[in-house]
PDB file of N, CA and C in Angstrom:
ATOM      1  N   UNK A   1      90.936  60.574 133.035  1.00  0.00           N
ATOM      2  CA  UNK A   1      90.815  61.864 133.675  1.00  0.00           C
ATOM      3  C   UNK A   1      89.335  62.129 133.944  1.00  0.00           C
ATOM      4  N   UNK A   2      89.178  62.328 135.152  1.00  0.00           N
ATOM      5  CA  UNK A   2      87.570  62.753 135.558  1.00  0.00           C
ATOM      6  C   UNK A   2      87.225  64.488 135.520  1.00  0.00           C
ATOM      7  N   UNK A   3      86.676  64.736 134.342  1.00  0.00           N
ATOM      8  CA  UNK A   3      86.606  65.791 134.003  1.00  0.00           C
ATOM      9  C   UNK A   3      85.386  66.744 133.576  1.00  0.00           C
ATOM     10  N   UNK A   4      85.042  67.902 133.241  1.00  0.00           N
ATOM     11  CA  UNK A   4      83.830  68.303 132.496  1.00  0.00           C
ATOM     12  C   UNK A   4      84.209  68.681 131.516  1.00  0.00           C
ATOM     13  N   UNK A   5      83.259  69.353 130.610  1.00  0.00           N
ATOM     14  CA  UNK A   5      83.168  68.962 129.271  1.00  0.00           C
ATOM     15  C   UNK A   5      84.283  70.272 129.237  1.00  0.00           C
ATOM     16  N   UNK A   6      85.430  69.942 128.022  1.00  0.00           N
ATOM     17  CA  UNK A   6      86.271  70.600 128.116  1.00  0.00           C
ATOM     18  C   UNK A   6      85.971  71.124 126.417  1.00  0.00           C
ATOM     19  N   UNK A   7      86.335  72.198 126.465  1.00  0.00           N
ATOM     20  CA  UNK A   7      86.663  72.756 124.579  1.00  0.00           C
ATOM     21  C   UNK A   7      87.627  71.775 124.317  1.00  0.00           C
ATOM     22  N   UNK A   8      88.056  71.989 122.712  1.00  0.00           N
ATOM     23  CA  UNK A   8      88.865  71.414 122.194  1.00  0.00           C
ATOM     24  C   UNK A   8      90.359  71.827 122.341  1.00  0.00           C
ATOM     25  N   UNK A   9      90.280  73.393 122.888  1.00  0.00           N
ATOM     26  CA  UNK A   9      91.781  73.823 122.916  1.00  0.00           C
ATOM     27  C   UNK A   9      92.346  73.460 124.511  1.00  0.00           C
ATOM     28  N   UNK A  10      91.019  73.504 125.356  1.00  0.00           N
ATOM     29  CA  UNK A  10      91.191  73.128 126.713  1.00  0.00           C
ATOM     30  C   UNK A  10      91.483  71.485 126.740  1.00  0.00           C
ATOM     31  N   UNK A  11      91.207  70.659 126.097  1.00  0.00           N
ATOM     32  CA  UNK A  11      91.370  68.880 125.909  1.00  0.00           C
ATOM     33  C   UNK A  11      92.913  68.853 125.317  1.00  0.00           C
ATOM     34  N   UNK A  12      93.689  70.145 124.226  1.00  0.00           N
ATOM     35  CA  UNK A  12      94.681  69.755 124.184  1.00  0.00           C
ATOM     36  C   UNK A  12      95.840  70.087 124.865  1.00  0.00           C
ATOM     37  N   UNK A  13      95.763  70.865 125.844  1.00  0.00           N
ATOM     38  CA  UNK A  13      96.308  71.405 126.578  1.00  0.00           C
ATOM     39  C   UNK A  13      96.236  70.890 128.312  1.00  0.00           C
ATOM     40  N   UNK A  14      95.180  70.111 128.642  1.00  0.00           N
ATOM     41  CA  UNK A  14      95.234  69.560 129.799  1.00  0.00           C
ATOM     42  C   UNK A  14      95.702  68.124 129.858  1.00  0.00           C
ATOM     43  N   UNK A  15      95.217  67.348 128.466  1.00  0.00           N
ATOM     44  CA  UNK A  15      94.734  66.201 128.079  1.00  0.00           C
ATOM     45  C   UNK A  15      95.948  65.710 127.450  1.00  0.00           C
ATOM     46  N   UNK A  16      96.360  66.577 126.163  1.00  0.00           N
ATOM     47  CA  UNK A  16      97.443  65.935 125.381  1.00  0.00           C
ATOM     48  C   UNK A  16      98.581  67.184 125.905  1.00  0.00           C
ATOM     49  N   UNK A  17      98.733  67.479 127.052  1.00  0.00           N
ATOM     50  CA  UNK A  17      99.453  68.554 127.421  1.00  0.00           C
ATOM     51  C   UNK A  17     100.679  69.185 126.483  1.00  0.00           C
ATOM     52  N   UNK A  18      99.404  70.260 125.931  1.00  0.00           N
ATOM     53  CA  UNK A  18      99.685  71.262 125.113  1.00  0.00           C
ATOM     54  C   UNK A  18      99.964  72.571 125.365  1.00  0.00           C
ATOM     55  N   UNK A  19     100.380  73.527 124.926  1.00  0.00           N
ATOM     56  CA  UNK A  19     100.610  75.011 125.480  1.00  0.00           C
ATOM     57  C   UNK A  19      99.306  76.555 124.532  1.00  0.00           C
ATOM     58  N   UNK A  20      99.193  77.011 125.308  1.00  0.00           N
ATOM     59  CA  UNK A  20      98.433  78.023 124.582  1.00  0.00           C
ATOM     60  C   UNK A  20      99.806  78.635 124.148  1.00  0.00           C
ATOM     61  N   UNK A  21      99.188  79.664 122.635  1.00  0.00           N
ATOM     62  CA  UNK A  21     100.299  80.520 122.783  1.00  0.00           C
ATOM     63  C   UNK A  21     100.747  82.091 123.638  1.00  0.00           C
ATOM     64  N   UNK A  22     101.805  82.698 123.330  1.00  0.00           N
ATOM     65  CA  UNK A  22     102.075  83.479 124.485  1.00  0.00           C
ATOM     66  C   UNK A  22     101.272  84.659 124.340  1.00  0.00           C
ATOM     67  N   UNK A  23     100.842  85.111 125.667  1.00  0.00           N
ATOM     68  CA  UNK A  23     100.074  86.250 125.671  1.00  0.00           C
ATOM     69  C   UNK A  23      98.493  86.494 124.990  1.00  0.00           C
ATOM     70  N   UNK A  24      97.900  85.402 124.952  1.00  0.00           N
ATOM     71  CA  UNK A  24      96.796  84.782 124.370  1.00  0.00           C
ATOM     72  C   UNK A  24      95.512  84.783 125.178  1.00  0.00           C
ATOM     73  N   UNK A  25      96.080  84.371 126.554  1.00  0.00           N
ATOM     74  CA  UNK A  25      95.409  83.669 127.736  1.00  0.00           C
ATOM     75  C   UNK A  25      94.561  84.737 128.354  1.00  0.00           C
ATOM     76  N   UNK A  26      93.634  84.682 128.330  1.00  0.00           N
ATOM     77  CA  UNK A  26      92.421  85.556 128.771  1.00  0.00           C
ATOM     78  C   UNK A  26      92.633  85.711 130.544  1.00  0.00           C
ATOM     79  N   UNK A  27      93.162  84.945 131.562  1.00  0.00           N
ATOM     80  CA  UNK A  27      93.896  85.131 132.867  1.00  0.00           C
ATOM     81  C   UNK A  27      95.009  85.876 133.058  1.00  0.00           C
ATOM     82  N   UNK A  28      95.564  86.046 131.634  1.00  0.00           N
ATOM     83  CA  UNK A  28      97.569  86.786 131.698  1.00  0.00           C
ATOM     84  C   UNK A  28      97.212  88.077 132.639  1.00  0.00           C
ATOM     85  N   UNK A  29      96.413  88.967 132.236  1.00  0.00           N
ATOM     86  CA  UNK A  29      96.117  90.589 133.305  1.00  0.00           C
ATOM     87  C   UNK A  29      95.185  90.186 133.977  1.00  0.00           C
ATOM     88  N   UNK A  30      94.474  89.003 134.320  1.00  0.00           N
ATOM     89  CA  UNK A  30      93.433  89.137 135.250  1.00  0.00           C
ATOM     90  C   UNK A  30      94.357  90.116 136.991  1.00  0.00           C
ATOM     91  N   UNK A  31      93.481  90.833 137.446  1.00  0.00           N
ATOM     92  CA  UNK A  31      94.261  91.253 138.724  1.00  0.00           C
ATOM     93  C   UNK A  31      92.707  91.123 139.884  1.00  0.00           C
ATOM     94  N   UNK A  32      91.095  90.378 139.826  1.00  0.00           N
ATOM     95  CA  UNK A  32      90.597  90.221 140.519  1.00  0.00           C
ATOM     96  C   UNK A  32      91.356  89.655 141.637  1.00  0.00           C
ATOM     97  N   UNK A  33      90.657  89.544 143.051  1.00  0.00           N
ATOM     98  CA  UNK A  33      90.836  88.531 143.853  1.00  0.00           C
ATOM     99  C   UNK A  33      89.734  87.534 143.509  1.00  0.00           C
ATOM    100  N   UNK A  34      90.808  86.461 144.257  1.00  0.00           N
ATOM    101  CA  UNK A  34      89.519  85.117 143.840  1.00  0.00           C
ATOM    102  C   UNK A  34      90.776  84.126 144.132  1.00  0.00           C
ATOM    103  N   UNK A  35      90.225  82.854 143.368  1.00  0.00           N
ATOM    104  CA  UNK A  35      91.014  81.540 143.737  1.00  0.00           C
ATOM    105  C   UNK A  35      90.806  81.273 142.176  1.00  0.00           C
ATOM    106  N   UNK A  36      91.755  80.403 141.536  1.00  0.00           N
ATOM    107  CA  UNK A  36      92.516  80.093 139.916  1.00  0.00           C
ATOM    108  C   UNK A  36      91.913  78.744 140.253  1.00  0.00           C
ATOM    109  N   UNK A  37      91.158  77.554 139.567  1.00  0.00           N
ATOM    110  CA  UNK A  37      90.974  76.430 139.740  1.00  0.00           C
ATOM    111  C   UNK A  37      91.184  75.731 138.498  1.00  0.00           C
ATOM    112  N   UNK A  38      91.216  74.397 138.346  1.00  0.00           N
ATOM    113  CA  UNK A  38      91.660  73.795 137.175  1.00  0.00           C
ATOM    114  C   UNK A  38      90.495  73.413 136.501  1.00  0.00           C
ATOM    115  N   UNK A  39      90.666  73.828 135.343  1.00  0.00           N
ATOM    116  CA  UNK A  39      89.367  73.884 134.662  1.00  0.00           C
ATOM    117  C   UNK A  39      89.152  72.668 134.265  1.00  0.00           C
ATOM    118  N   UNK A  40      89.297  71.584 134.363  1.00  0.00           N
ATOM    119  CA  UNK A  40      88.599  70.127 133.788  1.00  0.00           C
ATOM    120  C   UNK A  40      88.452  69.776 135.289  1.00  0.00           C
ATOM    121  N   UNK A  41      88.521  69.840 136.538  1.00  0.00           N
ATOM    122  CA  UNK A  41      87.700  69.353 137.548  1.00  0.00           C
ATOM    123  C   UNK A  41      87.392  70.040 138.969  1.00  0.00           C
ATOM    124  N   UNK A  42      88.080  71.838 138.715  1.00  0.00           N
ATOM    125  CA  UNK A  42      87.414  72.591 139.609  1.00  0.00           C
ATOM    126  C   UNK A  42      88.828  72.405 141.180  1.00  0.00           C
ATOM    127  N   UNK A  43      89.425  71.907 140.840  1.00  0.00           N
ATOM    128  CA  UNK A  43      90.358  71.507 142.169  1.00  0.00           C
ATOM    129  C   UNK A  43      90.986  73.045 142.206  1.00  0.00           C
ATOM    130  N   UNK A  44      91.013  73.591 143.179  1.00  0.00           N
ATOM    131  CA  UNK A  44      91.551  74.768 143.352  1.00  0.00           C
ATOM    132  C   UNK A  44      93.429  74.884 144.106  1.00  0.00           C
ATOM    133  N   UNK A  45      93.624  75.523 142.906  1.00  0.00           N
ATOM    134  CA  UNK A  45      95.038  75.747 142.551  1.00  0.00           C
ATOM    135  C   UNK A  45      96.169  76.899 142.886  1.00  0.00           C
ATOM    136  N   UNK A  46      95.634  77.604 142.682  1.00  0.00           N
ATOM    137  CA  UNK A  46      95.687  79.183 143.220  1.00  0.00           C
ATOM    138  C   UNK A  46      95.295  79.651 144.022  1.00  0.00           C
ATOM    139  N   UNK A  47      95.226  80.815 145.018  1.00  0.00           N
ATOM    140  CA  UNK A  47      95.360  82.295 144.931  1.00  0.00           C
ATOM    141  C   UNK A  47      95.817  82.977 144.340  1.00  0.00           C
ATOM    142  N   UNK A  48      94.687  84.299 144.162  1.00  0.00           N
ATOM    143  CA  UNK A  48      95.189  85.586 143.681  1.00  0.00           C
ATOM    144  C   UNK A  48      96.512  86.296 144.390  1.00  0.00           C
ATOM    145  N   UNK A  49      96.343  86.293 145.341  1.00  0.00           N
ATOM    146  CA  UNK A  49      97.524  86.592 146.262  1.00  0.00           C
ATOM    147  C   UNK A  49      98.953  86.346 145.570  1.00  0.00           C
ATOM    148  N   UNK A  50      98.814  85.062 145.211  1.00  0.00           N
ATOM    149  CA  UNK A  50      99.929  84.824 144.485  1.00  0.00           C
ATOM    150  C   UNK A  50     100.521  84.996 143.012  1.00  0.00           C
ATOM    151  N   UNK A  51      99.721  85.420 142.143  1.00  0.00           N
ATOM    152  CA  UNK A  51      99.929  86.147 141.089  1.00  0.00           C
ATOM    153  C   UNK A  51     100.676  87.164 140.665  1.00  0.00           C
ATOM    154  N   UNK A  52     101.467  87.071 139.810  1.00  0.00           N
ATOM    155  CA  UNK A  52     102.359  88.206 139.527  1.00  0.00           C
ATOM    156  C   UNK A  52     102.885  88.289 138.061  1.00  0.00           C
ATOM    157  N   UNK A  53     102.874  90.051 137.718  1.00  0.00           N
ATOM    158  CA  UNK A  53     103.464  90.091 136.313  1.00  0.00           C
ATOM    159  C   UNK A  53     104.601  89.877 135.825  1.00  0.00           C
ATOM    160  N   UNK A  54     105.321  87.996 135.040  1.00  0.00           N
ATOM    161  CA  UNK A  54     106.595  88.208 134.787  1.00  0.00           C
ATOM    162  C   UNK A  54     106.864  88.373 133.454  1.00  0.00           C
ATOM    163  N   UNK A  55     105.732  89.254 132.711  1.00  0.00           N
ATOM    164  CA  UNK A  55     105.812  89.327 131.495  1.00  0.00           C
ATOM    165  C   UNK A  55     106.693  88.122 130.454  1.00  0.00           C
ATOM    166  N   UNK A  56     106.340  87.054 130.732  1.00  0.00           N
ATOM    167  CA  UNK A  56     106.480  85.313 130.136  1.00  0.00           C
ATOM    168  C   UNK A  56     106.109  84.979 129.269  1.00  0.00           C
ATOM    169  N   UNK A  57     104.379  85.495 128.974  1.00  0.00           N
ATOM    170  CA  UNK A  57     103.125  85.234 128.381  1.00  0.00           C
ATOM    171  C   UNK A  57     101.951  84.481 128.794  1.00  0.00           C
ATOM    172  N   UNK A  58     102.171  83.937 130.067  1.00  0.00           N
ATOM    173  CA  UNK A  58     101.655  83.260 131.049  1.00  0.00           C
ATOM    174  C   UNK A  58     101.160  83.460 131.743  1.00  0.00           C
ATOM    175  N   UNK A  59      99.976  83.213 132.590  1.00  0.00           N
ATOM    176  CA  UNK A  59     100.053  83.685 133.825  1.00  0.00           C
ATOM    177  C   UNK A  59     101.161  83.067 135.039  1.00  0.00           C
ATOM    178  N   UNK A  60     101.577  83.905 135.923  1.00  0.00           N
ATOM    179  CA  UNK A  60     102.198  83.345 136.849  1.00  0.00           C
ATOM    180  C   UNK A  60     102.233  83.106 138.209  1.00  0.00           C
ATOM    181  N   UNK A  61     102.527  82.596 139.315  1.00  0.00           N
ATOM    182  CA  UNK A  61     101.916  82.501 140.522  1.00  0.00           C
ATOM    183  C   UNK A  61     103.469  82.244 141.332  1.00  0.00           C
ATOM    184  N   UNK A  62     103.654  82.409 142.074  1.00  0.00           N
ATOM    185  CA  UNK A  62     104.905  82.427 143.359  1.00  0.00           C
ATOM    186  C   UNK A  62     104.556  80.965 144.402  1.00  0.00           C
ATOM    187  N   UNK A  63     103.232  80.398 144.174  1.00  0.00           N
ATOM    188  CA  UNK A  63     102.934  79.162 145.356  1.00  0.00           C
ATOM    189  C   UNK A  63     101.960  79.151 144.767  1.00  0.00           C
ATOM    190  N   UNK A  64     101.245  77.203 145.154  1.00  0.00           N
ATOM    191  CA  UNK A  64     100.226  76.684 144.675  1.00  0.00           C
ATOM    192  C   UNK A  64      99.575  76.487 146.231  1.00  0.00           C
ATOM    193  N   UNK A  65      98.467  76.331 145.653  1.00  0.00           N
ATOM    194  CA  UNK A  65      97.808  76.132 147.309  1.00  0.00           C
ATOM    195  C   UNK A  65      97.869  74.679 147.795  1.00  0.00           C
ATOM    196  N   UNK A  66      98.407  73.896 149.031  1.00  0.00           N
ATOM    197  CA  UNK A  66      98.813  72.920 149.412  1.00  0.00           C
ATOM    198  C   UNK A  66      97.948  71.685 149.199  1.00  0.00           C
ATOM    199  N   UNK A  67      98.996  70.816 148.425  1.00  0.00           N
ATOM    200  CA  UNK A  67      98.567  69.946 147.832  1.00  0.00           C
ATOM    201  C   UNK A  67      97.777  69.255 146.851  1.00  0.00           C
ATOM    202  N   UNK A  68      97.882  70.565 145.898  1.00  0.00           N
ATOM    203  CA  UNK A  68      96.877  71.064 144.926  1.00  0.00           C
ATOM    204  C   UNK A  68      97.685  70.110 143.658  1.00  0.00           C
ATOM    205  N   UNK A  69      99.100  70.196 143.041  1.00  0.00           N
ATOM    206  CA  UNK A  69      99.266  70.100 141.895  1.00  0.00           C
ATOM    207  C   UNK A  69     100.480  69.028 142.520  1.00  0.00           C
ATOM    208  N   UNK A  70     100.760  68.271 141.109  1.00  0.00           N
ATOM    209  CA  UNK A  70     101.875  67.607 141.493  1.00  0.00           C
ATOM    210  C   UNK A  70     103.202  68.052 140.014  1.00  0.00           C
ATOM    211  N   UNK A  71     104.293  67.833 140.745  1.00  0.00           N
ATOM    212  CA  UNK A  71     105.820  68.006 139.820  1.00  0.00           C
ATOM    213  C   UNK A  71     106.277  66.899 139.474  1.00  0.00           C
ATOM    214  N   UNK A  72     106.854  67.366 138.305  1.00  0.00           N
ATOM    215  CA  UNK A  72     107.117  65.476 137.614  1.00  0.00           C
ATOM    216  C   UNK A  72     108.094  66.050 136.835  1.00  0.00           C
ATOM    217  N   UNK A  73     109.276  65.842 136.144  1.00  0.00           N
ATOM    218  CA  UNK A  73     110.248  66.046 135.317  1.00  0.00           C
ATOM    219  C   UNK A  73     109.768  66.037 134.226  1.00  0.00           C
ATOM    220  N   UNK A  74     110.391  66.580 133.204  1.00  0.00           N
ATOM    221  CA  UNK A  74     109.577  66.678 131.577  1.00  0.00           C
ATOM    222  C   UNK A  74     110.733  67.027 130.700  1.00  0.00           C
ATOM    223  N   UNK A  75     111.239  65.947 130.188  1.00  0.00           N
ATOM    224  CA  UNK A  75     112.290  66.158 129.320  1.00  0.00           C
ATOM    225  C   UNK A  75     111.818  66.773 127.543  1.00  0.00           C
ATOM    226  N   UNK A  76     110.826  66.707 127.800  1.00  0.00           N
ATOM    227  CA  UNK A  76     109.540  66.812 125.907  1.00  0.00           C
ATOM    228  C   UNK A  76     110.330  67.384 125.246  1.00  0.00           C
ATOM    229  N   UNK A  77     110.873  68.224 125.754  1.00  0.00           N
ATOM    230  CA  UNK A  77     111.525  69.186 124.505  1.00  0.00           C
ATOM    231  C   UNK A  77     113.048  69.234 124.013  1.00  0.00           C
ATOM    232  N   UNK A  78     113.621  68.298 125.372  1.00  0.00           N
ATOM    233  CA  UNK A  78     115.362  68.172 124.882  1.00  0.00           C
ATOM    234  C   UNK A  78     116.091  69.050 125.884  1.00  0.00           C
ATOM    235  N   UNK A  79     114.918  69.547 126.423  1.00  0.00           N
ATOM    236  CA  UNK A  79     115.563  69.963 127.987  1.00  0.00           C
ATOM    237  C   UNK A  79     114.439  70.321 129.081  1.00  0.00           C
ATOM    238  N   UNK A  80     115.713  70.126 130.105  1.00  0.00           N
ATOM    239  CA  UNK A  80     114.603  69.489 131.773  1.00  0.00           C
ATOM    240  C   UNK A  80     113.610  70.675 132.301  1.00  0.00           C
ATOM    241  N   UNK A  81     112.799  70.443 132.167  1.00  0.00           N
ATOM    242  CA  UNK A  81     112.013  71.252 132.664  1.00  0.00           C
ATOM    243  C   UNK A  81     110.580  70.483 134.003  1.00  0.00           C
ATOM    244  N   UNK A  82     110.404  70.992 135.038  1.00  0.00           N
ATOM    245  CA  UNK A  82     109.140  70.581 135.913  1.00  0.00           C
ATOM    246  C   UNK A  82     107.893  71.218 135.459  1.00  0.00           C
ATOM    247  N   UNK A  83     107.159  70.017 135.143  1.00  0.00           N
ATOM    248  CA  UNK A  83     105.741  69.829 134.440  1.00  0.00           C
ATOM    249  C   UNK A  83     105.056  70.058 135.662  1.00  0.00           C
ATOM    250  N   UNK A  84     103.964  70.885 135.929  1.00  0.00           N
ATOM    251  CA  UNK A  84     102.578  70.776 136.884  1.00  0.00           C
ATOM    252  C   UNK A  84     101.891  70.464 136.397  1.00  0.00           C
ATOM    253  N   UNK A  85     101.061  69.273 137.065  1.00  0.00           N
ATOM    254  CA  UNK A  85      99.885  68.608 136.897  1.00  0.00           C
ATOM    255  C   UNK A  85      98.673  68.595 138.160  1.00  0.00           C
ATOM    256  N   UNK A  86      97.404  68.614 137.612  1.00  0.00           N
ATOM    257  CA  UNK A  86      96.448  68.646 138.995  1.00  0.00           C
ATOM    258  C   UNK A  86      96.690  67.414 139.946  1.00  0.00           C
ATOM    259  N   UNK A  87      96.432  67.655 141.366  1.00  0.00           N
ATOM    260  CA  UNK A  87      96.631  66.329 141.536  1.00  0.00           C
ATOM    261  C   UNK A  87      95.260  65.857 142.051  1.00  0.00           C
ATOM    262  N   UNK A  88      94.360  66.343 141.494  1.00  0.00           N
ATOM    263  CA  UNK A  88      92.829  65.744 141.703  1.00  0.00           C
ATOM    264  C   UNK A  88      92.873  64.999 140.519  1.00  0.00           C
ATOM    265  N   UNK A  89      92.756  65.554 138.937  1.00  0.00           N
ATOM    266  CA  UNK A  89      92.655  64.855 137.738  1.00  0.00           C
ATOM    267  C   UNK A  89      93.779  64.610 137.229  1.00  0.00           C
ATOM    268  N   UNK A  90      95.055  65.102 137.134  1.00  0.00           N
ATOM    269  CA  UNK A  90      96.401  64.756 136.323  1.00  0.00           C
ATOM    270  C   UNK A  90      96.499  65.482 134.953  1.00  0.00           C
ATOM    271  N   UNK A  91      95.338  66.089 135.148  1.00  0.00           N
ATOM    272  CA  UNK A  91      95.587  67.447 133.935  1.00  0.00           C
ATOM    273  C   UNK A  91      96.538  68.761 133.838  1.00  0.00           C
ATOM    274  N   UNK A  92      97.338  68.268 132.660  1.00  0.00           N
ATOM    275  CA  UNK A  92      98.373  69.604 132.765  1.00  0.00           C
ATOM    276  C   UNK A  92      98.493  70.693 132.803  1.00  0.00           C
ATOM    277  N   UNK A  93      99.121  71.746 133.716  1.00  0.00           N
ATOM    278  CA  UNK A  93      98.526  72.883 134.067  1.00  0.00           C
ATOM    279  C   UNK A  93      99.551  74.165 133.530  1.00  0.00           C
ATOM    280  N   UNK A  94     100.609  73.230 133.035  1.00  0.00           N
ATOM    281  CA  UNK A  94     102.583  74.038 132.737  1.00  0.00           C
ATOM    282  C   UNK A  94     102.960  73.242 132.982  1.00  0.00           C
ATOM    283  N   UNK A  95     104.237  74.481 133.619  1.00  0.00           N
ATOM    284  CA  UNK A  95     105.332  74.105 133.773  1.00  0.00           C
ATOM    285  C   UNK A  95     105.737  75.143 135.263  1.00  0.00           C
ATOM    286  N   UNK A  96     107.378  74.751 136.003  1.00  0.00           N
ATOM    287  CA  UNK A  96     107.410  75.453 137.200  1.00  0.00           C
ATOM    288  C   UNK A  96     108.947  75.734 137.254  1.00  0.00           C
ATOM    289  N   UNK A  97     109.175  77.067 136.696  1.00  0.00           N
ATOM    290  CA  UNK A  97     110.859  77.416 137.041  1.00  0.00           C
ATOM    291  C   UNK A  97     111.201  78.331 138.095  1.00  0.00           C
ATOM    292  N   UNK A  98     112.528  78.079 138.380  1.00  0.00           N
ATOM    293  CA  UNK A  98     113.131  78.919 139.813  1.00  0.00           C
ATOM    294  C   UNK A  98     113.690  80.360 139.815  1.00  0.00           C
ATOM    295  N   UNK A  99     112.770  80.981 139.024  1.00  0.00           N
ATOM    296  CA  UNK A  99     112.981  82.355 138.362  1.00  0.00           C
ATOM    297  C   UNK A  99     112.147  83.487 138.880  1.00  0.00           C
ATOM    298  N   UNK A 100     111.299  83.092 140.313  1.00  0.00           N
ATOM    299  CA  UNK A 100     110.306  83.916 140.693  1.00  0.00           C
ATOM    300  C   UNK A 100     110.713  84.521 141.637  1.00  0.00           C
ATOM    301  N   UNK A 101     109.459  85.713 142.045  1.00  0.00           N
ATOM    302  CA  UNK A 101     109.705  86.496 143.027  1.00  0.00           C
ATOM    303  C   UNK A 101     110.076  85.848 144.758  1.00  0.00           C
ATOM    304  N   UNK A 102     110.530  86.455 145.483  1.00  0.00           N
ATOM    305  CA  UNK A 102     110.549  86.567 146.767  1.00  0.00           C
ATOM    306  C   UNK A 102     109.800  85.973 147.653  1.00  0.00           C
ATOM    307  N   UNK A 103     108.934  85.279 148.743  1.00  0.00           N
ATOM    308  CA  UNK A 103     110.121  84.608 149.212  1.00  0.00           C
ATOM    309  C   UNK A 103     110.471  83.317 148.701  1.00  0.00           C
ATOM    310  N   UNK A 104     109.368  82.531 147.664  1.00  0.00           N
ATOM    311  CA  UNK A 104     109.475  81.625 147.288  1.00  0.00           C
ATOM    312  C   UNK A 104     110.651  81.349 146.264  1.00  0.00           C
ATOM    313  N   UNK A 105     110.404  82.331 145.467  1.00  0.00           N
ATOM    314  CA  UNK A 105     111.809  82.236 143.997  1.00  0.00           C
ATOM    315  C   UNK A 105     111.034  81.420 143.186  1.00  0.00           C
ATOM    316  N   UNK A 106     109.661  81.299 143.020  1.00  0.00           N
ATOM    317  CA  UNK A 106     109.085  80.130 142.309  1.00  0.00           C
ATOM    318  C   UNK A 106     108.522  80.407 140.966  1.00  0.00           C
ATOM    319  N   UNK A 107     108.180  79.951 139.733  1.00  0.00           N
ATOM    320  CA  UNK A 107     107.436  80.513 138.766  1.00  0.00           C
ATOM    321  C   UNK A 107     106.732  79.401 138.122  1.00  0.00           C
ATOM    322  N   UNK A 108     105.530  79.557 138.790  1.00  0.00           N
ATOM    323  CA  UNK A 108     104.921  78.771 138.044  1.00  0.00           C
ATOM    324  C   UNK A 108     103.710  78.938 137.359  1.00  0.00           C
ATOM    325  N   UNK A 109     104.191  78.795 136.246  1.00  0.00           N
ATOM    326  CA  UNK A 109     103.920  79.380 134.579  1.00  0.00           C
ATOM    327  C   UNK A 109     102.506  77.991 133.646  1.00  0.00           C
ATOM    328  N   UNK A 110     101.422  79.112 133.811  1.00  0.00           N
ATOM    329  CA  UNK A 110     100.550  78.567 133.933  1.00  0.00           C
ATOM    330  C   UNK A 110      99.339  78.928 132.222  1.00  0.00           C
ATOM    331  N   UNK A 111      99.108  78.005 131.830  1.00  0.00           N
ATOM    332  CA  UNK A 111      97.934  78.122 130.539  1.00  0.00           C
ATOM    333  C   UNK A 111      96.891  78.567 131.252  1.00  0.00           C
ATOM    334  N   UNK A 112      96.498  79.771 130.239  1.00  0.00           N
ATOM    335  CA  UNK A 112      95.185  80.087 130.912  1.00  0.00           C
ATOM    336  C   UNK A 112      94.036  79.349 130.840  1.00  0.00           C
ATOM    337  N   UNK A 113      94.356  78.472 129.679  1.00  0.00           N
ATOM    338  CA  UNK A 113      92.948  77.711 129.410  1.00  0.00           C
ATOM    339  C   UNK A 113      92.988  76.509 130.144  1.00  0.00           C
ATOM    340  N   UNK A 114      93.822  76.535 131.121  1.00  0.00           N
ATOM    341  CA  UNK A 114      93.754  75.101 132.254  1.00  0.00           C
ATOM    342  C   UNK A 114      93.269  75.398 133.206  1.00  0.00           C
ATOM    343  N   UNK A 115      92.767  76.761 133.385  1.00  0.00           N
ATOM    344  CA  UNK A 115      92.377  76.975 134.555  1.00  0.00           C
ATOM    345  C   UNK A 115      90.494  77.848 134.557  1.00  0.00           C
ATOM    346  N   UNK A 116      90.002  78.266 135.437  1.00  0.00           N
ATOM    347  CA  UNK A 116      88.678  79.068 135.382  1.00  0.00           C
ATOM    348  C   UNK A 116      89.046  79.665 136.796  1.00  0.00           C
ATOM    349  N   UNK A 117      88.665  80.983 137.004  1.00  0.00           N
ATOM    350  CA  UNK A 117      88.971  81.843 137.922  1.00  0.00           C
ATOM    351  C   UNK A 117      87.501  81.992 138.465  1.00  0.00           C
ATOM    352  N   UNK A 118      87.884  81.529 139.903  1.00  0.00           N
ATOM    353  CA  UNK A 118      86.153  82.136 141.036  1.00  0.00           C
ATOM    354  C   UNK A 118      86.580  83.502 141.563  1.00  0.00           C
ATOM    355  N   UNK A 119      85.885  84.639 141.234  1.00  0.00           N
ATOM    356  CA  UNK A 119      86.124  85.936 142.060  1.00  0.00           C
ATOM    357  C   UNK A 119      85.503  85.602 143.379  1.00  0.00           C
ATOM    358  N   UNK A 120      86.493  86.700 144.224  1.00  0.00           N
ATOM    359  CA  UNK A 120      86.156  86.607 145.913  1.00  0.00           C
ATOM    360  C   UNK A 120      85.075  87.593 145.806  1.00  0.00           C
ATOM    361  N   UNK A 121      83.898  87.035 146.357  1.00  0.00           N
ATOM    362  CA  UNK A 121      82.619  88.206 146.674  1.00  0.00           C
ATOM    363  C   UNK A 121      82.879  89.087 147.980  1.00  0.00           C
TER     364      UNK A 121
END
């Protein structure tokens, strides 16, 4: 993984794709505008635009910005769930269920510590 220097909770969570726990995540109420990027190599992932409260513990987003992350199946836990990963570095970013808002229906349920937020000036 081509990355910068990551904390230790950020290395287990991108690296040994780990989960923060819920409601933890210093992004969960962010409501700036700006763009969400992945914090071990800056690939930008988000819009704010797309953010929304599904009270999860997560932050959450309705769409990724094109061609940003990739989906992969993830059985880890004994049931199926779609893993997001960057698709600049392959660092794990969540997970992505079909439980979201309008028009997408998308939820994708995101560690805050996988990511670093640029505000729009």
């Amino acid at each position: 993984m081509n990355t910068k220097k990551l904390t230790p909770e950020q290395h287990h969570i991108l690296e040994e794709k780990g989960t923060e726990p819920p409601f933890s995540g210093t992004l969960l109420h962010n409501t700036k505008k700006g763009t969400y990027r992945c914090a071990a190599c800056g690939n930008e992932i988000f819009s704010s635009d797309t953010k929304f409260d599904s009270d999860c513990g997560w932050p959450s987003f309705s769409d990724a910005k094109k061609g940003s992350i990739k989906l992969s199946e993830d059985n880890s836990l004994g049931i199926k769930r779609i893993e997001v990963t960057c698709t600049h570095c392959g660092g794990h970013l969540g997970h992505l269920f079909d439980d979201g808002p309008k028009p997408t229906g998308k939820r994708y349920c995101i560690n805050s510590l996988a990511m670093e937020f640029k505000e729009k000036k």
